[in-house]
C-alpha atoms as a PDB file:
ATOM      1  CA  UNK A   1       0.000   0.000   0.000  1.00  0.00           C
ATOM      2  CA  UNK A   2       1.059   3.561  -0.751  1.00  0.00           C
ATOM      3  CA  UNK A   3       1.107   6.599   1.432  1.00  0.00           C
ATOM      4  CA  UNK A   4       0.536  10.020   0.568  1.00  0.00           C
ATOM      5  CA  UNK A   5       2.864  12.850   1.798  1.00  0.00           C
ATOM      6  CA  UNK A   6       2.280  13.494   5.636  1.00  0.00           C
ATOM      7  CA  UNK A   7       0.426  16.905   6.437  1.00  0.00           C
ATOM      8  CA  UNK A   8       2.462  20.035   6.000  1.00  0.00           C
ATOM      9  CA  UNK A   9       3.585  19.521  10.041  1.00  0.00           C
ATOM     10  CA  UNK A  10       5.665  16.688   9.155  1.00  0.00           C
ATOM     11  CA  UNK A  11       7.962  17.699   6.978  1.00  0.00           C
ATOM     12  CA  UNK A  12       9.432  20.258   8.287  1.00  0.00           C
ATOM     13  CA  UNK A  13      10.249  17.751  11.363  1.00  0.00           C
ATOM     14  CA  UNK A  14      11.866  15.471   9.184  1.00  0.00           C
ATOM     15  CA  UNK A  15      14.065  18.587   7.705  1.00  0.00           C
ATOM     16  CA  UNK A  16      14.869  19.703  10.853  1.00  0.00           C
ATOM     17  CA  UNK A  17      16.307  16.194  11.612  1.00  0.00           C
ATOM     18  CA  UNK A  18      18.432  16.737   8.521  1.00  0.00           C
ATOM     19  CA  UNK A  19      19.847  20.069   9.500  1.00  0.00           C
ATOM     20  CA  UNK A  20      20.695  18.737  12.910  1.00  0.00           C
ATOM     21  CA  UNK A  21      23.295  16.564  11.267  1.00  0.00           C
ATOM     22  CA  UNK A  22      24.199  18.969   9.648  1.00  0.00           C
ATOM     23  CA  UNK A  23      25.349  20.535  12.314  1.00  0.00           C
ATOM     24  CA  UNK A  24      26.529  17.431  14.366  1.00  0.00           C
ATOM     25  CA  UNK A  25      28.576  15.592  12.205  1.00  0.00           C
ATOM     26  CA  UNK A  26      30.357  18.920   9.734  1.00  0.00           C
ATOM     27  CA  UNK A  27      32.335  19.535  12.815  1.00  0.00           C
ATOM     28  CA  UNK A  28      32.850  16.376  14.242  1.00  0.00           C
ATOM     29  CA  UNK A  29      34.560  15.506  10.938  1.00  0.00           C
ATOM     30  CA  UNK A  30      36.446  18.349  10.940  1.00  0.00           C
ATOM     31  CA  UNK A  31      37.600  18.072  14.493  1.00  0.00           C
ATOM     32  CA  UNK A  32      38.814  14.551  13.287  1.00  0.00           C
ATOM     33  CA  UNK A  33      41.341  16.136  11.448  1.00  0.00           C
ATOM     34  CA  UNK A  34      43.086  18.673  13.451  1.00  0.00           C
ATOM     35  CA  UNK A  35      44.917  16.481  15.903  1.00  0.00           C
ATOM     36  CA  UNK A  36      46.932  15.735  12.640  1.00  0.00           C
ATOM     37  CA  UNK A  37      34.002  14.904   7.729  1.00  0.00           C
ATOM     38  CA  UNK A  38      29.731  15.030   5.082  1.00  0.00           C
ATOM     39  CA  UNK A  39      29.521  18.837   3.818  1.00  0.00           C
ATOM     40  CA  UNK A  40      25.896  20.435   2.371  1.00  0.00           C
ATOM     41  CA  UNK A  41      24.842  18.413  -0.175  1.00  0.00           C
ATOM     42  CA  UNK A  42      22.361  19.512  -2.931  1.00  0.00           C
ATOM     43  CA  UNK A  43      19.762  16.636  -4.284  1.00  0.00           C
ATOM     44  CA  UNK A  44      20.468  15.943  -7.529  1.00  0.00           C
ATOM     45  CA  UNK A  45      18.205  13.521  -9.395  1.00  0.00           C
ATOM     46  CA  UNK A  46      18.573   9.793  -9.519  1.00  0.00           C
ATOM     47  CA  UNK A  47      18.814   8.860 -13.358  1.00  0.00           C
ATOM     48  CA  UNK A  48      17.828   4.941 -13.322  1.00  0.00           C
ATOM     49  CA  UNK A  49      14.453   5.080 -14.846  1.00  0.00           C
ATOM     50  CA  UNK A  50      13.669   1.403 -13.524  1.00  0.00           C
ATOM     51  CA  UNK A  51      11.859   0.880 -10.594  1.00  0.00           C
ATOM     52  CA  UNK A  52      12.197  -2.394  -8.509  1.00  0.00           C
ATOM     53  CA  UNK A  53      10.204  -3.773  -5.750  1.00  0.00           C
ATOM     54  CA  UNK A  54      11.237  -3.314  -1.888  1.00  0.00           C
ATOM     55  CA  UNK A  55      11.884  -5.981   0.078  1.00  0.00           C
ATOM     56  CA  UNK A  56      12.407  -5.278   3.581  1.00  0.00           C
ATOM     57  CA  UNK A  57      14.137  -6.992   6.063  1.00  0.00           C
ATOM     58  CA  UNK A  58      14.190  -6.632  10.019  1.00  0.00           C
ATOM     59  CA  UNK A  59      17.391  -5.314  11.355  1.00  0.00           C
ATOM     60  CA  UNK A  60      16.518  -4.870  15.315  1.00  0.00           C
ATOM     61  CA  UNK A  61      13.010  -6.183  17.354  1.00  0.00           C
ATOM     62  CA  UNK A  62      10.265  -4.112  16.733  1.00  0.00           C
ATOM     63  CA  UNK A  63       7.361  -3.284  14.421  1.00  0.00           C
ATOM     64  CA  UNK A  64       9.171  -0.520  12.922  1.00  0.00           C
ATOM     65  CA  UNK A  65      13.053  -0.890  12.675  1.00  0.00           C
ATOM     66  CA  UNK A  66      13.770  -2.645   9.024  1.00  0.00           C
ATOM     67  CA  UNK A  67      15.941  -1.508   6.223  1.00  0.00           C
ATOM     68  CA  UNK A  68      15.543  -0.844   2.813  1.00  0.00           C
ATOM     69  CA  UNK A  69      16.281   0.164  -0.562  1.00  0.00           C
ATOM     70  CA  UNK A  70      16.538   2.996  -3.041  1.00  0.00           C
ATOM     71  CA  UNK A  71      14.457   2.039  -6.500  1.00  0.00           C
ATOM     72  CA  UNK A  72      16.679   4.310  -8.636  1.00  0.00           C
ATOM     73  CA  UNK A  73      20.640   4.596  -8.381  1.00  0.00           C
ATOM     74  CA  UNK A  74      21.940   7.891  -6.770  1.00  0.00           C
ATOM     75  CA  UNK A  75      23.642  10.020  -8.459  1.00  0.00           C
ATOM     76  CA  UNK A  76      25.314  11.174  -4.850  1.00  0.00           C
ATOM     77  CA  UNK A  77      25.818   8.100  -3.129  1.00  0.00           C
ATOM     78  CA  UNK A  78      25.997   5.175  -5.663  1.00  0.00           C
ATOM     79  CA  UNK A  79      26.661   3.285  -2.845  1.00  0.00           C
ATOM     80  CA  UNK A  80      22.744   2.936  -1.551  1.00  0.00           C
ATOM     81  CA  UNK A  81      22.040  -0.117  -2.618  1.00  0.00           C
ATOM     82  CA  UNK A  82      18.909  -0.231  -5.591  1.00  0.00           C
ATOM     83  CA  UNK A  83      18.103  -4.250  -4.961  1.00  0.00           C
ATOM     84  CA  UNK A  84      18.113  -6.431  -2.022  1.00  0.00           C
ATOM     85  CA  UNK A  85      21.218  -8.039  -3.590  1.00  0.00           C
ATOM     86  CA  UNK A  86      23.688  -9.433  -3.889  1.00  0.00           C
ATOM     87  CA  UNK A  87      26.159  -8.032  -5.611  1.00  0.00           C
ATOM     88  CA  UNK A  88      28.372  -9.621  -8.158  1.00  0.00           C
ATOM     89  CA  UNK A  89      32.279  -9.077  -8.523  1.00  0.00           C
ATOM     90  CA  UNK A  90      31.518  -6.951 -11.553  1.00  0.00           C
ATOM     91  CA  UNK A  91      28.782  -5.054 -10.393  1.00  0.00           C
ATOM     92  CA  UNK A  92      31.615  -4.181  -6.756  1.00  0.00           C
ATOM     93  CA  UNK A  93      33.540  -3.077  -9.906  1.00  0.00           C
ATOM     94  CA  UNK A  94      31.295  -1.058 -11.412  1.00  0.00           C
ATOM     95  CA  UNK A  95      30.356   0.588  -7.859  1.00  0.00           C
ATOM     96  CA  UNK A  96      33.911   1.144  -7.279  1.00  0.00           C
ATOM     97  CA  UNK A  97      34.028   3.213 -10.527  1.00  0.00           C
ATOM     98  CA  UNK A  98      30.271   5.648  -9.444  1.00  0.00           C
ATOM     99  CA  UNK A  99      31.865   6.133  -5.906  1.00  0.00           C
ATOM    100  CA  UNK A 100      35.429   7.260  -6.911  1.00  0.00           C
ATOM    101  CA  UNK A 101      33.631   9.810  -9.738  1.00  0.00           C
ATOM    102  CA  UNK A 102      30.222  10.700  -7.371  1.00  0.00           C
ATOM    103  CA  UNK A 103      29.682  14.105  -6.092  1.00  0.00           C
ATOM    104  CA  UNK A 104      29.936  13.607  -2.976  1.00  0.00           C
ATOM    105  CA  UNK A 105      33.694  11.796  -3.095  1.00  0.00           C
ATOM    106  CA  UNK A 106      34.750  15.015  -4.964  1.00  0.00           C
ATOM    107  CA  UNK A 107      33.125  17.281  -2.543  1.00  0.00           C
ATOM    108  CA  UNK A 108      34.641  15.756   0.179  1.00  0.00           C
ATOM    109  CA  UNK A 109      37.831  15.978  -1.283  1.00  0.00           C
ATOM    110  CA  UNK A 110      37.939  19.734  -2.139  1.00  0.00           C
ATOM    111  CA  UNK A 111      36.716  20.122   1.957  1.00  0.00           C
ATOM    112  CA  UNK A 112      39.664  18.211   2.802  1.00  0.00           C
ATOM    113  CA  UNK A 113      42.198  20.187   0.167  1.00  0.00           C
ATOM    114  CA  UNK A 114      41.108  23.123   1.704  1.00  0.00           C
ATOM    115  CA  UNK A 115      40.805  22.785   5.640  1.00  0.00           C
ATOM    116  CA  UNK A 116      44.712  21.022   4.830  1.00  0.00           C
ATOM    117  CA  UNK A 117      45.300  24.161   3.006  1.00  0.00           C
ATOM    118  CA  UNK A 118      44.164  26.671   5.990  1.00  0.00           C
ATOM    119  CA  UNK A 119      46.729  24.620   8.159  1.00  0.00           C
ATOM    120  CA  UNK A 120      49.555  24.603   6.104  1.00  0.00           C
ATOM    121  CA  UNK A 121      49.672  20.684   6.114  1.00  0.00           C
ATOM    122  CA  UNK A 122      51.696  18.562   4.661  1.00  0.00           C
ATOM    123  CA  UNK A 123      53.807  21.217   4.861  1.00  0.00           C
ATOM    124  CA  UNK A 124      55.884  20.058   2.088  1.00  0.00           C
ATOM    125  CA  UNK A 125      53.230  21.260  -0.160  1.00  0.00           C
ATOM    126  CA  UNK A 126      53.414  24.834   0.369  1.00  0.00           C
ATOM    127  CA  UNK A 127      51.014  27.033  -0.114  1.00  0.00           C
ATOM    128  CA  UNK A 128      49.477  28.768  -3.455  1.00  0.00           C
ATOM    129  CA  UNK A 129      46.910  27.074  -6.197  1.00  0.00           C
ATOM    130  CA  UNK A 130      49.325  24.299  -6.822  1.00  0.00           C
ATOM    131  CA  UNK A 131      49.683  23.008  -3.372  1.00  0.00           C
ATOM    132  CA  UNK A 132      45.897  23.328  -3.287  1.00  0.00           C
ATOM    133  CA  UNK A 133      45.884  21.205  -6.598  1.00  0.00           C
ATOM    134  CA  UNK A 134      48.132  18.848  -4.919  1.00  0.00           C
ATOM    135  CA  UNK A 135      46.366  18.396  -1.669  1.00  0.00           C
ATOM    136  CA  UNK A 136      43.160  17.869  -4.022  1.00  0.00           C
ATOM    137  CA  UNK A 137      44.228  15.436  -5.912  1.00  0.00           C
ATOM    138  CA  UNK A 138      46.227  13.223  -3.151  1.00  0.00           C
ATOM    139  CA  UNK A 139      42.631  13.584  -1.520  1.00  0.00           C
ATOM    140  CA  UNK A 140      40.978  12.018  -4.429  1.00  0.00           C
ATOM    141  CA  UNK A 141      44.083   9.509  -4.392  1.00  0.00           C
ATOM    142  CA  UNK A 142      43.309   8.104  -1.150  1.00  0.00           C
ATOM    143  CA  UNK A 143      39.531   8.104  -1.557  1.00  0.00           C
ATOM    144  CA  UNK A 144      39.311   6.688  -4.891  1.00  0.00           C
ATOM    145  CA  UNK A 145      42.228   4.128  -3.566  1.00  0.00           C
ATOM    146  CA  UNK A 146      39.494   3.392  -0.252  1.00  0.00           C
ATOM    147  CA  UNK A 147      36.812   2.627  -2.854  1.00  0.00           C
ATOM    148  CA  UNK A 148      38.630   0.544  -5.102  1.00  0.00           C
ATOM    149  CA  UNK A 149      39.864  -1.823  -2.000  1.00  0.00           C
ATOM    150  CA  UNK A 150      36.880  -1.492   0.201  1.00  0.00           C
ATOM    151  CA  UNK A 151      34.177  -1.792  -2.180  1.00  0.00           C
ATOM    152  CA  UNK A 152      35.695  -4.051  -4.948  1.00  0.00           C
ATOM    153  CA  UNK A 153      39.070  -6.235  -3.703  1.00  0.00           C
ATOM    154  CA  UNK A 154      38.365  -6.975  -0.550  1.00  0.00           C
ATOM    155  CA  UNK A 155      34.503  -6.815  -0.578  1.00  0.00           C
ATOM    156  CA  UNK A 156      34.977  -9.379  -3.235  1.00  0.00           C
ATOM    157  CA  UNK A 157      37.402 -11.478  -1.839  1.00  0.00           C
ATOM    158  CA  UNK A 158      35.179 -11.505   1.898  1.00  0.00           C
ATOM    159  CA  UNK A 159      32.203 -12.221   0.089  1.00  0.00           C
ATOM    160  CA  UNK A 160      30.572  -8.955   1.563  1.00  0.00           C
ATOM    161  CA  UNK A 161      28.462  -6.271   0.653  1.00  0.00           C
ATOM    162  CA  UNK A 162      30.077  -2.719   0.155  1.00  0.00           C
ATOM    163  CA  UNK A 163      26.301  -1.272  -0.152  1.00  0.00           C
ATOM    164  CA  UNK A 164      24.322   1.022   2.432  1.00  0.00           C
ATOM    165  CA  UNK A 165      21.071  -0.252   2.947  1.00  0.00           C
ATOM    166  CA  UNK A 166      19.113   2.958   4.759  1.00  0.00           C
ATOM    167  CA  UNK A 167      16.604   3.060   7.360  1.00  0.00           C
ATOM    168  CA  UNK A 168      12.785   3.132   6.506  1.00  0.00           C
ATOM    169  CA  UNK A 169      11.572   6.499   8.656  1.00  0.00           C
ATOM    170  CA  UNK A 170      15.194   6.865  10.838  1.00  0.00           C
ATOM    171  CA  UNK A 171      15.107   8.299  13.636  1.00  0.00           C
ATOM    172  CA  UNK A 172      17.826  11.238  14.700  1.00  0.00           C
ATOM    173  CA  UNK A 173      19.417   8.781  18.102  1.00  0.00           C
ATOM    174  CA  UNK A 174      18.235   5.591  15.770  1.00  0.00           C
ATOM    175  CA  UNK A 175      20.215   7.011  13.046  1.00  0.00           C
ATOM    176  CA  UNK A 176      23.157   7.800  14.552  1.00  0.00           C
ATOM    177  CA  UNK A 177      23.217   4.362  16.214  1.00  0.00           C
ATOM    178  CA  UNK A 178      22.921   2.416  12.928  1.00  0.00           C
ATOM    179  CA  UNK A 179      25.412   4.477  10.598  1.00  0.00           C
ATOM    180  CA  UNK A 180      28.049   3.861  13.673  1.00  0.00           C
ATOM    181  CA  UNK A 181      27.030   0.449  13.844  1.00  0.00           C
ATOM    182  CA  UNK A 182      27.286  -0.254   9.731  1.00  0.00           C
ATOM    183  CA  UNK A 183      31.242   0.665  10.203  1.00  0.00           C
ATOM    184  CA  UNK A 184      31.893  -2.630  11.448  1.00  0.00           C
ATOM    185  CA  UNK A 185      28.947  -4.600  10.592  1.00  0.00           C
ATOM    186  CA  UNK A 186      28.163  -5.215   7.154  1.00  0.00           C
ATOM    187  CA  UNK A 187      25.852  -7.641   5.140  1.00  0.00           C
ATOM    188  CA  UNK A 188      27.363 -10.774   3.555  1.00  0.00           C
ATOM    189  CA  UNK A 189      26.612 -11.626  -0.294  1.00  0.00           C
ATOM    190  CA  UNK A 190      24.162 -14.457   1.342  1.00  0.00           C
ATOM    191  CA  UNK A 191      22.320 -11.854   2.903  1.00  0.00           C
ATOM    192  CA  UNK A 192      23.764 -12.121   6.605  1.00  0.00           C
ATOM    193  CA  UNK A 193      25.538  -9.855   9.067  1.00  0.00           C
ATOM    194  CA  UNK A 194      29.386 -10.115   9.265  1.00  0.00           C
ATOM    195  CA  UNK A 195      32.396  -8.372  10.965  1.00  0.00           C
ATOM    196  CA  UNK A 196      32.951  -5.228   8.163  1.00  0.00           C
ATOM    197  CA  UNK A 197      36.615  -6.613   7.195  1.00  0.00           C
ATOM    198  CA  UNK A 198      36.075  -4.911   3.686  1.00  0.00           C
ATOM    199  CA  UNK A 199      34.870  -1.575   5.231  1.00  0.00           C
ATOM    200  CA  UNK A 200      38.027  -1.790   7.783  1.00  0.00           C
ATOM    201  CA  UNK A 201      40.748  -2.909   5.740  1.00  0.00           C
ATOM    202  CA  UNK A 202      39.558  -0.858   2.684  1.00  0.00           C
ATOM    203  CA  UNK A 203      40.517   2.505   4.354  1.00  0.00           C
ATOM    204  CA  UNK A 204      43.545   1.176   5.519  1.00  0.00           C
ATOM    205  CA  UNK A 205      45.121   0.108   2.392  1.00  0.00           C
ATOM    206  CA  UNK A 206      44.576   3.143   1.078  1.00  0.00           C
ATOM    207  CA  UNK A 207      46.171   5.130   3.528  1.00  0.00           C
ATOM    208  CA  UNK A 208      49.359   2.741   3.165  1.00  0.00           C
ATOM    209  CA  UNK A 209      49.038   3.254   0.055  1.00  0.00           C
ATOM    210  CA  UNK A 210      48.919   7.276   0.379  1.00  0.00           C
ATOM    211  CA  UNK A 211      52.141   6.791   1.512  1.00  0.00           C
ATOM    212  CA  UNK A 212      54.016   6.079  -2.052  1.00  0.00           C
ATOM    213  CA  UNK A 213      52.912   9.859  -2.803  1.00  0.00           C
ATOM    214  CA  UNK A 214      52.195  11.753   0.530  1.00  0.00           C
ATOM    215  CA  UNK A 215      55.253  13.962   1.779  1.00  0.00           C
ATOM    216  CA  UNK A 216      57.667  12.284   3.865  1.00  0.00           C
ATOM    217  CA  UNK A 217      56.438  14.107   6.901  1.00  0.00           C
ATOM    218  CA  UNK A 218      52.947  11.855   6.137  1.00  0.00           C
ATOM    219  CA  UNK A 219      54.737   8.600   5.662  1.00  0.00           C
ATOM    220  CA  UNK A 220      54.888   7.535   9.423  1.00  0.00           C
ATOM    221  CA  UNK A 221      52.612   4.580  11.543  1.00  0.00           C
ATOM    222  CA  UNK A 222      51.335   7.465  13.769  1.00  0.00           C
ATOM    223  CA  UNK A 223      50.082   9.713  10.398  1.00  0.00           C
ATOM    224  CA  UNK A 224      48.459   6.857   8.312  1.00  0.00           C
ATOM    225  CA  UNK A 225      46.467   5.833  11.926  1.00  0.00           C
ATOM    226  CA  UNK A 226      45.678   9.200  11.879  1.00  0.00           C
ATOM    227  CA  UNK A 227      44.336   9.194   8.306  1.00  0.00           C
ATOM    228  CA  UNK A 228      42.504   6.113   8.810  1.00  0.00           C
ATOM    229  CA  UNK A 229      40.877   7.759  11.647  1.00  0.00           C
ATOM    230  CA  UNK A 230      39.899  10.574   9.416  1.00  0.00           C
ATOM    231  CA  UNK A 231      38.416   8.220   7.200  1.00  0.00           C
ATOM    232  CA  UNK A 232      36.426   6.361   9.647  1.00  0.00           C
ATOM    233  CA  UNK A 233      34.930   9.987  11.098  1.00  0.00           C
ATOM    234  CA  UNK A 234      34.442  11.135   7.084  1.00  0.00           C
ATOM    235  CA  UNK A 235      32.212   7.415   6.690  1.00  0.00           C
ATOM    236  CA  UNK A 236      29.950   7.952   9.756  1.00  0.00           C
ATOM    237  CA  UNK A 237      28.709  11.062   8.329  1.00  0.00           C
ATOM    238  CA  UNK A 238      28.262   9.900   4.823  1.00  0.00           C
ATOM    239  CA  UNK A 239      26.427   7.138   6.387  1.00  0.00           C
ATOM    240  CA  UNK A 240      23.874   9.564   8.710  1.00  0.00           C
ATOM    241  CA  UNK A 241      23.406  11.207   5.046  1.00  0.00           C
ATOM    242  CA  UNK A 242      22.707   8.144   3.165  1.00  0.00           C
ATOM    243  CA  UNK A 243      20.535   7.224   5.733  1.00  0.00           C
ATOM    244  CA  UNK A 244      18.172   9.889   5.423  1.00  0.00           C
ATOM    245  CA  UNK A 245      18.605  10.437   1.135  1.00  0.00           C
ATOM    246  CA  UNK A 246      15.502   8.621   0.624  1.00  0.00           C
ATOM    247  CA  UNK A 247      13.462  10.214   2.950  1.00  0.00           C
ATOM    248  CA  UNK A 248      14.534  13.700   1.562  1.00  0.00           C
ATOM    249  CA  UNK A 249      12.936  12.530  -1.692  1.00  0.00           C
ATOM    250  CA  UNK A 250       9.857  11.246   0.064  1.00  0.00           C
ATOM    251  CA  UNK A 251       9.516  14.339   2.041  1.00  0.00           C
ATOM    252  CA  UNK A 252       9.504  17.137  -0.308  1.00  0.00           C
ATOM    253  CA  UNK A 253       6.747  15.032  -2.009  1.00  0.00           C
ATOM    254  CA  UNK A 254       8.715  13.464  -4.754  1.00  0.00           C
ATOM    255  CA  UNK A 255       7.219   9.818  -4.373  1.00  0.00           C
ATOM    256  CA  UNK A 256       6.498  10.096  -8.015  1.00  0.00           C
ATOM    257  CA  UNK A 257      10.168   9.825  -8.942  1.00  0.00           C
ATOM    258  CA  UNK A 258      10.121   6.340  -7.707  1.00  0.00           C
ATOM    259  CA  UNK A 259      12.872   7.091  -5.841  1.00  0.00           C
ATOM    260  CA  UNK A 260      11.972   4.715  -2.845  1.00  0.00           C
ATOM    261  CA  UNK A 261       8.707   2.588  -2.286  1.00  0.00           C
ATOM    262  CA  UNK A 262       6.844   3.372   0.296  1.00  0.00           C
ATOM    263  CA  UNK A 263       7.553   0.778   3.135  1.00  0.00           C
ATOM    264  CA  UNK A 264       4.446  -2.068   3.882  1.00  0.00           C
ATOM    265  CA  UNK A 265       2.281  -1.674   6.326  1.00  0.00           C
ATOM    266  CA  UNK A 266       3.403  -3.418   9.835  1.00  0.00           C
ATOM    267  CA  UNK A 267       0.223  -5.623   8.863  1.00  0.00           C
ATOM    268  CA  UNK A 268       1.896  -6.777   5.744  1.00  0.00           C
ATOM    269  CA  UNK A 269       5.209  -7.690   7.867  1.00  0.00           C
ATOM    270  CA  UNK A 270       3.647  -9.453   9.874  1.00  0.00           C
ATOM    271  CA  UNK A 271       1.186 -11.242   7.556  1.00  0.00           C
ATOM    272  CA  UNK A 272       5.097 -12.372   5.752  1.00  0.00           C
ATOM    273  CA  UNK A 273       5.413 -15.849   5.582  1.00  0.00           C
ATOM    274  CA  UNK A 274       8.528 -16.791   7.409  1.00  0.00           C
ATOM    275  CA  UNK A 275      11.135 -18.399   5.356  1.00  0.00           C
END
């Protein structure tokens, strides 16, 4: 069964929720990186014109916590899985290839280049629009380096899968609870829950990695745990976003896109037969 938008009142709550995290995880992110991060995001369209079906599957007790699925690819985070799965090797390839060219990998990048830029770190890259270039790209190094490990090599190899499945109606404290927990729990390709070795060891080969063409002041044990830190704060906000993508959609009244079914009614859970 579909719903209609909820009355004006709701929205706005919903938005508010959004803003919040804003607010909570931009600095938090940040923060991350100054012992040595998601920024605004606009809502581009999704650009799969196929729908598919939801099918959605409990994730804690209760009537109301399950996960789900996006109908249509995003364009922002690729990563939000469009099908209950699984994944094949070549479609962890192709994902590797949307995250390490998506919006929101570049836009994190370019926050990165420039807060490193403002602190004058590595500060073998000196200052000017060619350190900035050079920050920018070893940013886009190390993230397109985590995608290609986490989401393809060792995702592969594990038998895992590198996708975020989001919340159905997330809470704010429910949200942040999940996205923390999907760091180090992930589904398997059969459809279980596993210890996230893919998500782990993803950003950490990458940051070794970074260390063929970081400065030498970068290549040392304490600065690539420091990185991978970085990393780990930078995920937990892109997954609090993810999380609530679909709702934005559904939200601002844009059910029509198909962008995500609306969920079953707790009737029709329960009405499942069990398998």
């Amino acid at each position: 069964m579909h719903s209609h938008l909820p009355p004006g009142r709701h929205m706005p709550k919903k938005l508010r929720q959004l803003v919040l995290i804003l607010f909570c995880c931009g600095p938090a992110t940040l923060l991350a990186q100054d012992p040595a991060g998601a920024g605004g995001r606009t809502s581009p369209l999704p650009d799969s014109p196929q729908p598919k079906s939801l099918v959605e599957k409990p994730v804690e007790s209760g009537p109301a916590k399950f996960i789900g699925y996006m109908t249509n690819r995003s364009i922002m985070f690729p990563d939000i899985a469009t099908s209950e799965g699984p994944l094949t090797t070549g479609g962890k390839a192709k994902l590797f290839v949307n995250e390490s060219i998506s919006p929101a990998y570049v836009m994190v990048a370019g926050i990165n280049a420039s807060v490193e830029q403002a602190r004058n770190v590595p500060k073998g890259y000196g200052q000017g629009w060619d350190a900035y270039a050079d920050r920018f790209g070893a940013s886009m190094g190390r993230a397109s380096s985590n995608a290609f490990f986490g989401t393809f090599v060792f995702a592969s190899a594990l038998r895992q899968d590198p996708r975020f499945f989001p919340q159905s109606h997330p809470s704010l404290w429910g949200s942040i609870k999940y996205s923390a927990q999907r760091l180090f729990v992930t589904r398997t390709d059969r459809g279980g829950e596993t210890l996230n070795s893919s998500g782990l060891l993803g950003p950490l080969a990458a940051e070794t990695l970074a260390n063929v063409y970081l400065p030498k002041s970068e290549q040392t044990g304490a600065k690539t745990a420091e990185r991978f830190g970085t990393d780990l704060a930078w995920k937990l906000a892109g997954n609090m976003f993810k999380n609530y993508w679909p709702n934005v959609f559904r939200d601002l009244g844009l059910n029509h896109l198909k962008v995500i079914p609306d969920p079953p009614s707790p009737n029709a859970r329960s009405n499942r037969p069990t398998p």
